[in-house]
PDB file of N, CA and C in Angstrom:
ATOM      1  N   UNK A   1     -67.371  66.084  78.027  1.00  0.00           N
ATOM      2  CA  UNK A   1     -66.593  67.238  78.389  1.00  0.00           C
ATOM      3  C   UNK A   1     -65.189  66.785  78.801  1.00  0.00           C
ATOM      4  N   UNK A   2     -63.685  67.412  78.330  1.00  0.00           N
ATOM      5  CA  UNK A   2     -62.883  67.209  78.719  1.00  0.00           C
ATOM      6  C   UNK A   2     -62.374  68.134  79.309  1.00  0.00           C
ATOM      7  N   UNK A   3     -61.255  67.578  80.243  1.00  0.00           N
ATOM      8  CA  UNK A   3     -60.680  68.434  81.459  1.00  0.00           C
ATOM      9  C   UNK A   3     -59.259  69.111  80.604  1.00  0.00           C
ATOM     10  N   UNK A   4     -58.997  70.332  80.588  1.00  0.00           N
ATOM     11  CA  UNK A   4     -57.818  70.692  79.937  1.00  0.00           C
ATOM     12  C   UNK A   4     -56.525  70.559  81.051  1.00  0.00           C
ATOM     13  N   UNK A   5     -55.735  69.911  80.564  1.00  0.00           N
ATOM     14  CA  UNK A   5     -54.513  69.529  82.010  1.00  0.00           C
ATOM     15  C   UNK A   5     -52.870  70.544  81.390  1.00  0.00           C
ATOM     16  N   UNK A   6     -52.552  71.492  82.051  1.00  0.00           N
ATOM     17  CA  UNK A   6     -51.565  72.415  81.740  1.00  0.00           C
ATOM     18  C   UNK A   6     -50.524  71.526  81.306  1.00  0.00           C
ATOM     19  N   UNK A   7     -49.421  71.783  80.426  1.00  0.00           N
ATOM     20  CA  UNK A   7     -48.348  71.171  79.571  1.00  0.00           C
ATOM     21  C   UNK A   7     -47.718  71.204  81.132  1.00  0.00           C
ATOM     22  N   UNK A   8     -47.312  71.712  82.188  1.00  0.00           N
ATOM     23  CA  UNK A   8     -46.531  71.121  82.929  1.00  0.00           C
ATOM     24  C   UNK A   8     -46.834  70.939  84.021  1.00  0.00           C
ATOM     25  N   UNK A   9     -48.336  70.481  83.661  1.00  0.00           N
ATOM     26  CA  UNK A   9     -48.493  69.644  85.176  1.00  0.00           C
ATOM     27  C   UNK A   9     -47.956  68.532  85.457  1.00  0.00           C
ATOM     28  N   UNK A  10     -47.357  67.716  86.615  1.00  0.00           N
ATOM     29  CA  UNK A  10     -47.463  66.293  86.517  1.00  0.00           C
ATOM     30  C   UNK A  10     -48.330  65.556  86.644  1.00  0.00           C
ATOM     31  N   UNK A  11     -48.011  64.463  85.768  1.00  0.00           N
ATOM     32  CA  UNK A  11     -48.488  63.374  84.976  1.00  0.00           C
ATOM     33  C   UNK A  11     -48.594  62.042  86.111  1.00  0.00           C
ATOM     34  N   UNK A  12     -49.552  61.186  86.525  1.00  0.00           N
ATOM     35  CA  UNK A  12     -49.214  60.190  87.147  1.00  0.00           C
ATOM     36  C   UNK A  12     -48.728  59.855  87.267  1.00  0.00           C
ATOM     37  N   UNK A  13     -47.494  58.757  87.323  1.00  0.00           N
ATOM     38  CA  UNK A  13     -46.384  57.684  87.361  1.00  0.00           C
ATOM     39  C   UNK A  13     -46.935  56.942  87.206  1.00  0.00           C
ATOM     40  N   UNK A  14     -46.936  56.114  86.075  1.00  0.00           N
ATOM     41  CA  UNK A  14     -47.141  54.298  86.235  1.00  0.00           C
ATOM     42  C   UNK A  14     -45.778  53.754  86.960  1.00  0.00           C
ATOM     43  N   UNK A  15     -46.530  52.824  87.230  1.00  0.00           N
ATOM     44  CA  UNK A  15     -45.322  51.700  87.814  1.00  0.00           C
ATOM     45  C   UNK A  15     -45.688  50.615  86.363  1.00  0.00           C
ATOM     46  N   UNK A  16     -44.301  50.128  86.589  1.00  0.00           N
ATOM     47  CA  UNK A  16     -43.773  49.064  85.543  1.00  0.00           C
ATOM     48  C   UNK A  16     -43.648  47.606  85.973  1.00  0.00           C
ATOM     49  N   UNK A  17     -44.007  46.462  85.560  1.00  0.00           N
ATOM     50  CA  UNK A  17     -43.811  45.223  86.059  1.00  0.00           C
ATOM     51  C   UNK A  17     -43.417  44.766  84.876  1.00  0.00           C
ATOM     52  N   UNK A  18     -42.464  43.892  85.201  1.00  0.00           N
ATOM     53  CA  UNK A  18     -41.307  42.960  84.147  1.00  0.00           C
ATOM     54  C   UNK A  18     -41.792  42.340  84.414  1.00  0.00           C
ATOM     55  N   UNK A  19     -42.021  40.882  83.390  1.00  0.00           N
ATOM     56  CA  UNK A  19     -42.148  39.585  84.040  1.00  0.00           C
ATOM     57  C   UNK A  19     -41.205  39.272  83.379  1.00  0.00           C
ATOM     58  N   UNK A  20     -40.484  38.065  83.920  1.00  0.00           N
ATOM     59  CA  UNK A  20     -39.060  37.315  83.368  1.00  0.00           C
ATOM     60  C   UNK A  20     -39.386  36.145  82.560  1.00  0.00           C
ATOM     61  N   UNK A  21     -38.951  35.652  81.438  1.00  0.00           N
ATOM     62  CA  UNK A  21     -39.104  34.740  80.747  1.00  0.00           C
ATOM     63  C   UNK A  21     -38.160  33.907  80.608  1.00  0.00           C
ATOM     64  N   UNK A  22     -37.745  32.722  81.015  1.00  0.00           N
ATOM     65  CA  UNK A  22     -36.725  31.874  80.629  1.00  0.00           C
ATOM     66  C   UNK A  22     -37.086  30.683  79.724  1.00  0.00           C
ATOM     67  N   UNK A  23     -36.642  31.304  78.508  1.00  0.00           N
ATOM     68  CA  UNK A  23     -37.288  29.498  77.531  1.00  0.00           C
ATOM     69  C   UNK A  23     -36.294  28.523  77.832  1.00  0.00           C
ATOM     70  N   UNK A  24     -36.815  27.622  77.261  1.00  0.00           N
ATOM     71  CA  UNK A  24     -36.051  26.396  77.439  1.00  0.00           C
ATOM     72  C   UNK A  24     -35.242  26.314  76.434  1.00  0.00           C
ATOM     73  N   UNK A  25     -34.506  27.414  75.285  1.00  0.00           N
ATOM     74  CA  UNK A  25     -33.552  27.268  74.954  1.00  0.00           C
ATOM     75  C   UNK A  25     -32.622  28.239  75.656  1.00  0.00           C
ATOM     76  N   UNK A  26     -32.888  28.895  77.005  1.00  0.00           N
ATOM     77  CA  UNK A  26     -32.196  30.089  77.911  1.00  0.00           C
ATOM     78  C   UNK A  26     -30.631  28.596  78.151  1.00  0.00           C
ATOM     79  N   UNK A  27     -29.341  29.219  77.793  1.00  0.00           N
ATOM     80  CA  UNK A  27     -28.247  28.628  78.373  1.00  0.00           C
ATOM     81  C   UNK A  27     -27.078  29.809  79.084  1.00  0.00           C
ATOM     82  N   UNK A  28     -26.614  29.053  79.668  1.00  0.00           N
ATOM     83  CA  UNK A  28     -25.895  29.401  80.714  1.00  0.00           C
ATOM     84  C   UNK A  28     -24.395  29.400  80.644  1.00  0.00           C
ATOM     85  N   UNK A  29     -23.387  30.001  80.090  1.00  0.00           N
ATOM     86  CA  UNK A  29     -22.209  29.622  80.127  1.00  0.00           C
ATOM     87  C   UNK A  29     -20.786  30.224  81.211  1.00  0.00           C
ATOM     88  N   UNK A  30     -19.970  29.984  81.637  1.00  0.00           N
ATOM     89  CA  UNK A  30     -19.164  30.063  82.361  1.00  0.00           C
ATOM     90  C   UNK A  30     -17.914  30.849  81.648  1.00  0.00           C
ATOM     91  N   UNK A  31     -17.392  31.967  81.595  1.00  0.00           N
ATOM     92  CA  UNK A  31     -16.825  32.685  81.047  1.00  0.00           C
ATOM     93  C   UNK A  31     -15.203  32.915  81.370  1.00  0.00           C
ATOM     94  N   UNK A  32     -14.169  32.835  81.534  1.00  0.00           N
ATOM     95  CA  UNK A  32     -12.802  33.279  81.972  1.00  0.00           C
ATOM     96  C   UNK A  32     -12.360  34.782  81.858  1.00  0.00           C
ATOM     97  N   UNK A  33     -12.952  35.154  80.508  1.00  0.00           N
ATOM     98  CA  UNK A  33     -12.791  36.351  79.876  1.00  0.00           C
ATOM     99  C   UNK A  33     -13.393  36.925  78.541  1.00  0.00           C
ATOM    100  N   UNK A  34     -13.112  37.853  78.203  1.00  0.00           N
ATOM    101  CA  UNK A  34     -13.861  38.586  77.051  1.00  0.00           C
ATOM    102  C   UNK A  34     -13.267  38.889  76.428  1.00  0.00           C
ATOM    103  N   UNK A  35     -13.571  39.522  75.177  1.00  0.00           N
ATOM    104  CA  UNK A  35     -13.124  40.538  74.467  1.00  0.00           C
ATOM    105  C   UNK A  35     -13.974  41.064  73.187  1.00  0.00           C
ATOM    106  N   UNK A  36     -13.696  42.053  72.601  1.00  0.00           N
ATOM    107  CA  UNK A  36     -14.758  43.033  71.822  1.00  0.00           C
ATOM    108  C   UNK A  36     -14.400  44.211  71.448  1.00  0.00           C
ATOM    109  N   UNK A  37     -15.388  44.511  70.956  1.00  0.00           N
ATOM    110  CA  UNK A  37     -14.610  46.063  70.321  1.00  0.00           C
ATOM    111  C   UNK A  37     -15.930  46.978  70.391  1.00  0.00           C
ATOM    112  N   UNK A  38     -15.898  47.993  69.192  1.00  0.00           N
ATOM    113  CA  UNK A  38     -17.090  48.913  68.800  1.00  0.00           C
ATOM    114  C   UNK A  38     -16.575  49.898  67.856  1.00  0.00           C
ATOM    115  N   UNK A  39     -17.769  50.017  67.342  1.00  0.00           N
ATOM    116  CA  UNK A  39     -18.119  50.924  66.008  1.00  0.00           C
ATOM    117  C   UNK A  39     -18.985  51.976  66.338  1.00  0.00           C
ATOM    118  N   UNK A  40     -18.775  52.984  65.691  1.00  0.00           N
ATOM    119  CA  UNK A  40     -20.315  54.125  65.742  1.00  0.00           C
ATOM    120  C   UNK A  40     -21.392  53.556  66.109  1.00  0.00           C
ATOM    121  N   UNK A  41     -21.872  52.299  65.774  1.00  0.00           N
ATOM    122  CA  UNK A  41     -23.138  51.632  65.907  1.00  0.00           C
ATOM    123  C   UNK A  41     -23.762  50.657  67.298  1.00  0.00           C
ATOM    124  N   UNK A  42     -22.191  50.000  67.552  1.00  0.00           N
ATOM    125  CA  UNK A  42     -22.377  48.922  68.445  1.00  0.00           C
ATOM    126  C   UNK A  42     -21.271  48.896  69.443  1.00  0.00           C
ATOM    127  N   UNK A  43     -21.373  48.265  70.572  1.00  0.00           N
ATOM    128  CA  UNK A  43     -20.460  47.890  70.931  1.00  0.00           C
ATOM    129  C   UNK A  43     -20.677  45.822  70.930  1.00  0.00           C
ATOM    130  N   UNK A  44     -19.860  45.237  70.831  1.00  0.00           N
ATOM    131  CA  UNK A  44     -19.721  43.506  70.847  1.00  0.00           C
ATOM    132  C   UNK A  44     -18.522  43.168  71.683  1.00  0.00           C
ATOM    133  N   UNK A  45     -18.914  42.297  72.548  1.00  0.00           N
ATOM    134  CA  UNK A  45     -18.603  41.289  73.715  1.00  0.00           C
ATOM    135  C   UNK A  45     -18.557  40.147  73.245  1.00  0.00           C
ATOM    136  N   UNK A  46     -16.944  39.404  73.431  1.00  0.00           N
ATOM    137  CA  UNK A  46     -17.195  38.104  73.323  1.00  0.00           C
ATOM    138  C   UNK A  46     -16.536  37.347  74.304  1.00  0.00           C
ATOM    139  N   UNK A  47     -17.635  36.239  75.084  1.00  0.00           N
ATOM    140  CA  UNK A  47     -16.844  35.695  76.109  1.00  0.00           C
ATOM    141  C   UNK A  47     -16.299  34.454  75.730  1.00  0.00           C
ATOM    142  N   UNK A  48     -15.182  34.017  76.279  1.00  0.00           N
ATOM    143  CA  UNK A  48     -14.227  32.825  76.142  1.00  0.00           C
ATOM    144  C   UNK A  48     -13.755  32.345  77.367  1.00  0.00           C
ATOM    145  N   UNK A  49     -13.271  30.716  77.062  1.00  0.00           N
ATOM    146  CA  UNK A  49     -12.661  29.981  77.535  1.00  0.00           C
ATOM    147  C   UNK A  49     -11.651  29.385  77.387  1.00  0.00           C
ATOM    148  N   UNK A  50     -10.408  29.387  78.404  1.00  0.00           N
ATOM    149  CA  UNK A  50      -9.322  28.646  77.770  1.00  0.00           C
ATOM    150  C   UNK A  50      -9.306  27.339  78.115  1.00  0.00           C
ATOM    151  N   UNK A  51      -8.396  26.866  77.314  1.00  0.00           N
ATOM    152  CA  UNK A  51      -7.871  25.308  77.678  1.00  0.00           C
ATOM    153  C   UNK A  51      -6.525  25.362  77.616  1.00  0.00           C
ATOM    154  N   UNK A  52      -5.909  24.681  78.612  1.00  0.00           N
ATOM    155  CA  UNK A  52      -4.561  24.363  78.192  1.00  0.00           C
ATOM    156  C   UNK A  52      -4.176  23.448  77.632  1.00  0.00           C
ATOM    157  N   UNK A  53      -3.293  23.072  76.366  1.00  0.00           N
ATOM    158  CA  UNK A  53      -3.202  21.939  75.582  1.00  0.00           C
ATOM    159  C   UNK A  53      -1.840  21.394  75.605  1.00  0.00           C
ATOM    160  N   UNK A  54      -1.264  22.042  76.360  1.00  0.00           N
ATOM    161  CA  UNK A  54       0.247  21.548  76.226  1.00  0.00           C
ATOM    162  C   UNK A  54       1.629  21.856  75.745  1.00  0.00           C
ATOM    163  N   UNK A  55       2.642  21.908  75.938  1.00  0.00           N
ATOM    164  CA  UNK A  55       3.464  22.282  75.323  1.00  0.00           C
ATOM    165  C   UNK A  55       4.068  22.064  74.094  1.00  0.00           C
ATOM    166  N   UNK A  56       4.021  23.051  72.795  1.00  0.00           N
ATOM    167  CA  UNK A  56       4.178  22.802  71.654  1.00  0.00           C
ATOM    168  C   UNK A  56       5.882  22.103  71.319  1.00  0.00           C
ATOM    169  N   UNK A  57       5.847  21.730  69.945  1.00  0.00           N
ATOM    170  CA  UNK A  57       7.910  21.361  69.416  1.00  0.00           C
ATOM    171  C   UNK A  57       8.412  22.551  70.085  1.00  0.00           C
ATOM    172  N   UNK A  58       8.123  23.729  69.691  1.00  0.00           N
ATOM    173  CA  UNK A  58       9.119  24.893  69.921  1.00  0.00           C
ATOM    174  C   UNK A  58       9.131  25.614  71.471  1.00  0.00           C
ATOM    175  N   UNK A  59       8.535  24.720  72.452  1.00  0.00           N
ATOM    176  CA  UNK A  59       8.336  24.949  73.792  1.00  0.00           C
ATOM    177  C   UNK A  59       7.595  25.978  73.390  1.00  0.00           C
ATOM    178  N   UNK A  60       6.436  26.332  73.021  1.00  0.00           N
ATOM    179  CA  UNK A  60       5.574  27.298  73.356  1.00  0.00           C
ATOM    180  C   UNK A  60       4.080  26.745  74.214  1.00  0.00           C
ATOM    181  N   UNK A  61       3.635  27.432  75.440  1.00  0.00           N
ATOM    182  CA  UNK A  61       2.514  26.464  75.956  1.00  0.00           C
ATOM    183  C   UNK A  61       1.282  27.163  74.745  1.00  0.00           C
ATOM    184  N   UNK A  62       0.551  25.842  74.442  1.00  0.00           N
ATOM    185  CA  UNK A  62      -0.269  26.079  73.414  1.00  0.00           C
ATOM    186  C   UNK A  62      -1.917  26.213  74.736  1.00  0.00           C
ATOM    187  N   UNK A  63      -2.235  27.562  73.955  1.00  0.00           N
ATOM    188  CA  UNK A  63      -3.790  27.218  74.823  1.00  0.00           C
ATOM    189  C   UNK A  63      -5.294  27.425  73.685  1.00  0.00           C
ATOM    190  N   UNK A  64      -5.948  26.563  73.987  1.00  0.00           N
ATOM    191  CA  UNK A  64      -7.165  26.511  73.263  1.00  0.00           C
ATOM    192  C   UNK A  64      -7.902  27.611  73.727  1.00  0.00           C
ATOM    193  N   UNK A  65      -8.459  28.783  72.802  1.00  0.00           N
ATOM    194  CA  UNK A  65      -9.392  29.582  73.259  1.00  0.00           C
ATOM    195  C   UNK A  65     -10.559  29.194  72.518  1.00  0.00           C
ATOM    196  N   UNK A  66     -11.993  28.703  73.621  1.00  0.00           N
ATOM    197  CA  UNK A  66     -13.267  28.669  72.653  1.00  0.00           C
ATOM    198  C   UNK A  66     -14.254  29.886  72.476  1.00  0.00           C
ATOM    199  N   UNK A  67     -14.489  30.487  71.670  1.00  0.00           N
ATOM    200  CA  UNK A  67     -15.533  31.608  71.766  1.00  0.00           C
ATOM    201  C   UNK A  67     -16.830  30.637  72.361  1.00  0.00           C
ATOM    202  N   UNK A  68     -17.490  31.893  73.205  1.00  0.00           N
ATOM    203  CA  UNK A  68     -18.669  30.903  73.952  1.00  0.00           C
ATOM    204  C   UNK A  68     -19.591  31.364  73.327  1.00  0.00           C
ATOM    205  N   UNK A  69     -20.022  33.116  73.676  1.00  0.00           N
ATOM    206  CA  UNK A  69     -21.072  33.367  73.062  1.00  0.00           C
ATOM    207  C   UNK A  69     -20.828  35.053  72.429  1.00  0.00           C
ATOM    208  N   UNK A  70     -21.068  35.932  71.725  1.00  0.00           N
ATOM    209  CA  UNK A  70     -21.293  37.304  71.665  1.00  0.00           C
ATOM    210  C   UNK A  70     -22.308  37.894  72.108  1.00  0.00           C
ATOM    211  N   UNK A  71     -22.318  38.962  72.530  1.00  0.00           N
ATOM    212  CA  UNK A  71     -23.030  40.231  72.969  1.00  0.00           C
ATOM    213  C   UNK A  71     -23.023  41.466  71.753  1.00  0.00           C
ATOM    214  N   UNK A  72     -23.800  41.709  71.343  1.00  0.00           N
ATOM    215  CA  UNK A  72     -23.563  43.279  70.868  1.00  0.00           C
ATOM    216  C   UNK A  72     -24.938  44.129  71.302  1.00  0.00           C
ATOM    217  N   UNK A  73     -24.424  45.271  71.737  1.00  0.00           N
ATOM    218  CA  UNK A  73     -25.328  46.261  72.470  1.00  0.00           C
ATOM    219  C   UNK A  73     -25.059  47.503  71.491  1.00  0.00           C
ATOM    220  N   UNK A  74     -26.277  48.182  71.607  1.00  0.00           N
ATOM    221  CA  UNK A  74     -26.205  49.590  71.382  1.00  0.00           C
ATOM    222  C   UNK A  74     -25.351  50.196  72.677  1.00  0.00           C
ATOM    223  N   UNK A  75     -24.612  51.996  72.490  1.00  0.00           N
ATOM    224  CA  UNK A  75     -24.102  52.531  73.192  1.00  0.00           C
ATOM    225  C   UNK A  75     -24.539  52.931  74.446  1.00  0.00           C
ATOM    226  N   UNK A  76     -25.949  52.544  74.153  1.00  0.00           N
ATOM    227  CA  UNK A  76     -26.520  53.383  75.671  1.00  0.00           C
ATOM    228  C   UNK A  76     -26.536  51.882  76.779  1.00  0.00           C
ATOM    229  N   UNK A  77     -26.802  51.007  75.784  1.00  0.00           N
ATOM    230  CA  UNK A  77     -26.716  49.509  76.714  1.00  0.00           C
ATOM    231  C   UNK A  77     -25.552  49.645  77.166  1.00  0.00           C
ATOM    232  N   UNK A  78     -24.716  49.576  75.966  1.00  0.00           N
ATOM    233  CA  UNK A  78     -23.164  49.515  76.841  1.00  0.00           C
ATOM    234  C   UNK A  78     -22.948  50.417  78.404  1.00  0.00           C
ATOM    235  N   UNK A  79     -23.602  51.830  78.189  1.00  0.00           N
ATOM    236  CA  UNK A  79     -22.740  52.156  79.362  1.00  0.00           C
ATOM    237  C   UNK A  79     -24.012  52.024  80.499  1.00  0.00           C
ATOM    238  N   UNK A  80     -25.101  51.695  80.209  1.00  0.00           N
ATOM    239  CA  UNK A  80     -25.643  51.048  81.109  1.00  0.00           C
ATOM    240  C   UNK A  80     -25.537  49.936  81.850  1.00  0.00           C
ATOM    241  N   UNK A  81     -24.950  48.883  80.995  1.00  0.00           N
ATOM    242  CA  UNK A  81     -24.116  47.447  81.221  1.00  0.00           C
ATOM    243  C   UNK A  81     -22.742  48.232  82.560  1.00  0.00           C
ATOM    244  N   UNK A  82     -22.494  49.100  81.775  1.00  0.00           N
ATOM    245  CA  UNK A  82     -21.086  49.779  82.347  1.00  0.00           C
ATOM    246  C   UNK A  82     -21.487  50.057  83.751  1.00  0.00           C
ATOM    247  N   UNK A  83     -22.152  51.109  84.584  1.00  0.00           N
ATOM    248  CA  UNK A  83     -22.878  51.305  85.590  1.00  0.00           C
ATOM    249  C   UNK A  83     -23.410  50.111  86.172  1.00  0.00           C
ATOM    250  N   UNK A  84     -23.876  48.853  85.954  1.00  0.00           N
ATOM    251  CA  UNK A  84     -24.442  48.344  86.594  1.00  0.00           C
ATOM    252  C   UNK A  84     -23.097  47.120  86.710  1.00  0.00           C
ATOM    253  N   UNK A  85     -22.304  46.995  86.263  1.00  0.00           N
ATOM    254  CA  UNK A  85     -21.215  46.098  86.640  1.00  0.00           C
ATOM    255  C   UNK A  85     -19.942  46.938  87.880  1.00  0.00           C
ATOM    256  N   UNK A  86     -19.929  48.003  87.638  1.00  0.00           N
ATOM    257  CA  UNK A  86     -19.570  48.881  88.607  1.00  0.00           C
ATOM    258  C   UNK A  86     -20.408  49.058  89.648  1.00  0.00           C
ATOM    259  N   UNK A  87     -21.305  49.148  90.114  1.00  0.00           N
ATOM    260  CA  UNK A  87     -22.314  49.085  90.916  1.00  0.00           C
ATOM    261  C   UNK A  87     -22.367  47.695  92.120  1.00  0.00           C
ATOM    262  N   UNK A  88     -22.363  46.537  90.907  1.00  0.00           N
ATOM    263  CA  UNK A  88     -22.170  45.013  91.360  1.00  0.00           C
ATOM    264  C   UNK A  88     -20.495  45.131  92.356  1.00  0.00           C
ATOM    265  N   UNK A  89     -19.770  45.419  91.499  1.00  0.00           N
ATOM    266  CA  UNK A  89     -18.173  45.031  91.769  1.00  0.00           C
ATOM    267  C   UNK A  89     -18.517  46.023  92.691  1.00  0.00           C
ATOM    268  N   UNK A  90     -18.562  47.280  93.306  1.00  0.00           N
ATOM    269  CA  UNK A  90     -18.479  47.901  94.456  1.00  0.00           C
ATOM    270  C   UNK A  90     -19.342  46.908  95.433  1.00  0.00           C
ATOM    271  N   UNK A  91     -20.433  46.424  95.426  1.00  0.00           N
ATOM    272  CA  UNK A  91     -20.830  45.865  96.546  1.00  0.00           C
ATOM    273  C   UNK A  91     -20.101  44.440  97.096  1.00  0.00           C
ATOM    274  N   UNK A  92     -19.341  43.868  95.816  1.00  0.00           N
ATOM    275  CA  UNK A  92     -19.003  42.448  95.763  1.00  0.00           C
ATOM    276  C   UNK A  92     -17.973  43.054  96.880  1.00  0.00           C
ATOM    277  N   UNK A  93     -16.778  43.656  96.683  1.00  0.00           N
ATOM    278  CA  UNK A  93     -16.053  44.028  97.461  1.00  0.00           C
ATOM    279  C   UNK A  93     -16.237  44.474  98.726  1.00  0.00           C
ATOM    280  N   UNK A  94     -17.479  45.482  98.867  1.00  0.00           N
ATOM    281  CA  UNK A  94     -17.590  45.417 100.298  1.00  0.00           C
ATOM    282  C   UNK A  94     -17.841  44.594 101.337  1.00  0.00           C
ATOM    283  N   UNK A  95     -18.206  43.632 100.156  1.00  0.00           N
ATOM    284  CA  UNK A  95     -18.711  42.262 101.235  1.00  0.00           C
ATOM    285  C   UNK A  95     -17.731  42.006 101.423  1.00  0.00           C
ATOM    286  N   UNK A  96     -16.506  41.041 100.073  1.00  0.00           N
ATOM    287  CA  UNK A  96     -15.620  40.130 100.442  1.00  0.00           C
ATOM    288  C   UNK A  96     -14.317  40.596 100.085  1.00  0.00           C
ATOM    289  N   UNK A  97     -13.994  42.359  99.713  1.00  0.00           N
ATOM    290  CA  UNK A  97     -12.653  42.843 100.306  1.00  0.00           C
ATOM    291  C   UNK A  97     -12.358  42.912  98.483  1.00  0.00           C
ATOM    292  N   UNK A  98     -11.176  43.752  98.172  1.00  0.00           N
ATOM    293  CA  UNK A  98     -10.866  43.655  96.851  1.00  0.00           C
ATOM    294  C   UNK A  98     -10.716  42.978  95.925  1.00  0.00           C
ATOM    295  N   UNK A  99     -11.080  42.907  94.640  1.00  0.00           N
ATOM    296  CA  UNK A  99     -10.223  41.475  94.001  1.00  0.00           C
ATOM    297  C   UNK A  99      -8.910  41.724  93.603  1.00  0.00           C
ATOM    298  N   UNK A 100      -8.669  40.481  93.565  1.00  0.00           N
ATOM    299  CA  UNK A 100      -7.185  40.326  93.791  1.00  0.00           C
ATOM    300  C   UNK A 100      -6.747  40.515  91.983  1.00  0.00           C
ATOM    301  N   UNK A 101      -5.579  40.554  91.405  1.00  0.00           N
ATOM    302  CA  UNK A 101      -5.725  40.244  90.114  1.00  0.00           C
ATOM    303  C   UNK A 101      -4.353  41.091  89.460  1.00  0.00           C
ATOM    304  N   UNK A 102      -3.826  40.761  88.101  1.00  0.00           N
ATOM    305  CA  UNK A 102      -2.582  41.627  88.200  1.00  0.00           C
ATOM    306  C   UNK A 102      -3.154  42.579  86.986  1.00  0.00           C
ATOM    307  N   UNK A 103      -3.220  43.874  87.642  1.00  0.00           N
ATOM    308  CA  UNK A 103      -3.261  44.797  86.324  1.00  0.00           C
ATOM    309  C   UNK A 103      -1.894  45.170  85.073  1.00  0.00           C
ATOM    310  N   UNK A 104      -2.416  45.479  84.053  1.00  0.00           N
ATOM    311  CA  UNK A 104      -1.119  45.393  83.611  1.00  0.00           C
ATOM    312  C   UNK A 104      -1.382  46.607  82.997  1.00  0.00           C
ATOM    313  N   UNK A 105      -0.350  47.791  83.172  1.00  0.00           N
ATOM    314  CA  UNK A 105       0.030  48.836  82.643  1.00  0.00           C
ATOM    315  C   UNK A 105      -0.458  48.998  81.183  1.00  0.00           C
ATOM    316  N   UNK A 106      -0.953  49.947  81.025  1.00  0.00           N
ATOM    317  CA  UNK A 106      -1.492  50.550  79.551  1.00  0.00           C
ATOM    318  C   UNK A 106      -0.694  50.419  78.359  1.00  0.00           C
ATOM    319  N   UNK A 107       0.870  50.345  78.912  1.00  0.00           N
ATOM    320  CA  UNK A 107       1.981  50.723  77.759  1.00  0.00           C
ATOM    321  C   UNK A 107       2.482  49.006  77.235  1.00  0.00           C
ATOM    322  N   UNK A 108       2.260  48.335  78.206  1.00  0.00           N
ATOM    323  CA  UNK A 108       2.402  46.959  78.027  1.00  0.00           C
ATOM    324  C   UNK A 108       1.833  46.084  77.461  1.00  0.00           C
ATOM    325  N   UNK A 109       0.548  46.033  77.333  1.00  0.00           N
ATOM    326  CA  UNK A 109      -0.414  45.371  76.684  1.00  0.00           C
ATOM    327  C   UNK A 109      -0.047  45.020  75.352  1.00  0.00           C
ATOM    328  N   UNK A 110      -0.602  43.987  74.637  1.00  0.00           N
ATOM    329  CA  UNK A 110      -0.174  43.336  73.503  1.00  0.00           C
ATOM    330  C   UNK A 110      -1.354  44.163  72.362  1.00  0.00           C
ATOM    331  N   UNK A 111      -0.574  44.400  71.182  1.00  0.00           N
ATOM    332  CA  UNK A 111      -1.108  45.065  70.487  1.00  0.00           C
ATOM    333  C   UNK A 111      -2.059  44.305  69.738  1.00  0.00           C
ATOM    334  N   UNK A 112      -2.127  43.100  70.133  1.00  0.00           N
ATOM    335  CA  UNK A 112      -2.721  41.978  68.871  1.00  0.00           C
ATOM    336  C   UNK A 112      -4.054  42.011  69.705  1.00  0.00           C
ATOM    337  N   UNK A 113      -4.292  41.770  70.846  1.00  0.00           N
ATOM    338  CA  UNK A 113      -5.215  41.245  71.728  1.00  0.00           C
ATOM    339  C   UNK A 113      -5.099  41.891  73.696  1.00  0.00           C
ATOM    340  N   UNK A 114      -5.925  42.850  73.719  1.00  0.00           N
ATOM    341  CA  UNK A 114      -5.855  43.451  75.278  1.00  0.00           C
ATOM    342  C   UNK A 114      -6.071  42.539  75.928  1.00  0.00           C
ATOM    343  N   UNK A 115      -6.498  41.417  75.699  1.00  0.00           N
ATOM    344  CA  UNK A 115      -6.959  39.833  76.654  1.00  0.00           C
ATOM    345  C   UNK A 115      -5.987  39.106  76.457  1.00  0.00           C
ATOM    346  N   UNK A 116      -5.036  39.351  76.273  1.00  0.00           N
ATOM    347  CA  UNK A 116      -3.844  38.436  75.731  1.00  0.00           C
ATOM    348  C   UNK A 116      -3.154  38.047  77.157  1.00  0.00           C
ATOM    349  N   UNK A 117      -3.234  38.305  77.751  1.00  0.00           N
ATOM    350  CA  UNK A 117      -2.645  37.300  79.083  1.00  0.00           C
ATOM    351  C   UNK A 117      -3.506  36.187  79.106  1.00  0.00           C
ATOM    352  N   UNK A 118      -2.615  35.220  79.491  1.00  0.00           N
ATOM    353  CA  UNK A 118      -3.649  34.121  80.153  1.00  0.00           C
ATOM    354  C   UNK A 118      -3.591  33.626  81.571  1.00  0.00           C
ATOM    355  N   UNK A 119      -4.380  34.197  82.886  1.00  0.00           N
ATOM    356  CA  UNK A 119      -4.233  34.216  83.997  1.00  0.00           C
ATOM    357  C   UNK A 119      -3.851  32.576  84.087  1.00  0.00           C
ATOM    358  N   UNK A 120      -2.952  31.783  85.190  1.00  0.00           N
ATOM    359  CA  UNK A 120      -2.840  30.496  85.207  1.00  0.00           C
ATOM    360  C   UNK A 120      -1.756  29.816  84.307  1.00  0.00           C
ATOM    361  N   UNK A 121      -2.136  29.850  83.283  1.00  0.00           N
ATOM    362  CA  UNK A 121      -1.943  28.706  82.287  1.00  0.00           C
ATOM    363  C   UNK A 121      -0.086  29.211  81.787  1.00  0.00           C
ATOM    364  N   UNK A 122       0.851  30.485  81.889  1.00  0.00           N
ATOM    365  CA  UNK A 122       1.511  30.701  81.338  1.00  0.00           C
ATOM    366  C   UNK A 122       2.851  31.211  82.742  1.00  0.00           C
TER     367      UNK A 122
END
């Protein structure tokens, strides 16, 4: 015999347990900055590192950028990623006060590359 249960009764709650997996090919890299874009489909993250290499013939300071690793997320990751880095940075600050950092105006930015500053090195 079954029990008939109304379309809007509630339903138990399971609880959920993650377990975490770290293989031993899990690596770790150290990032300066990003950059990425998106399509209808995705959004992609790529983090980098600079180097400074020196000053070129034509006095330009030359800097090595290495791509470290990419990210690409679906949209809902993204703004889930989005919320939970906002979330982080509000608490980081309440602990240890604003970060410091130079924003740069919307109209200014380099059309080639929005990461195109290089904090330090220039």
């Amino acid at each position: 015999m079954t029990e008939d249960v109304p379309e809007n009764a509630e339903q138990p709650k399971r609880k959920v347990k993650i377990k975490l997996n770290r293989p031993e090919s899990f690596k770790q890299c150290y990032a300066i900055g990003a950059m990425g874009g998106h399509s209808p489909y995705d959004f992609r993250i790529c983090f980098y590192n600079d180097t400074p290499k020196g000053v070129s013939e034509d006095n330009e300071q030359v800097v090595e950028r290495s791509m470290e690793t990419e990210i690409i997320l679906s949209p809902l990751a993204a703004m889930e990623l989005s919320k939970w880095l906002n979330q982080h940075l509000n608490e980081y600050e309440a602990v240890f006060g604003p970060i410091k950092g130079k924003p740069q105006p919307k109209d200014e930015k380099s059309a080639e590359d929005d990461s195109a500053h290089l904090q330090g090195y220039i």
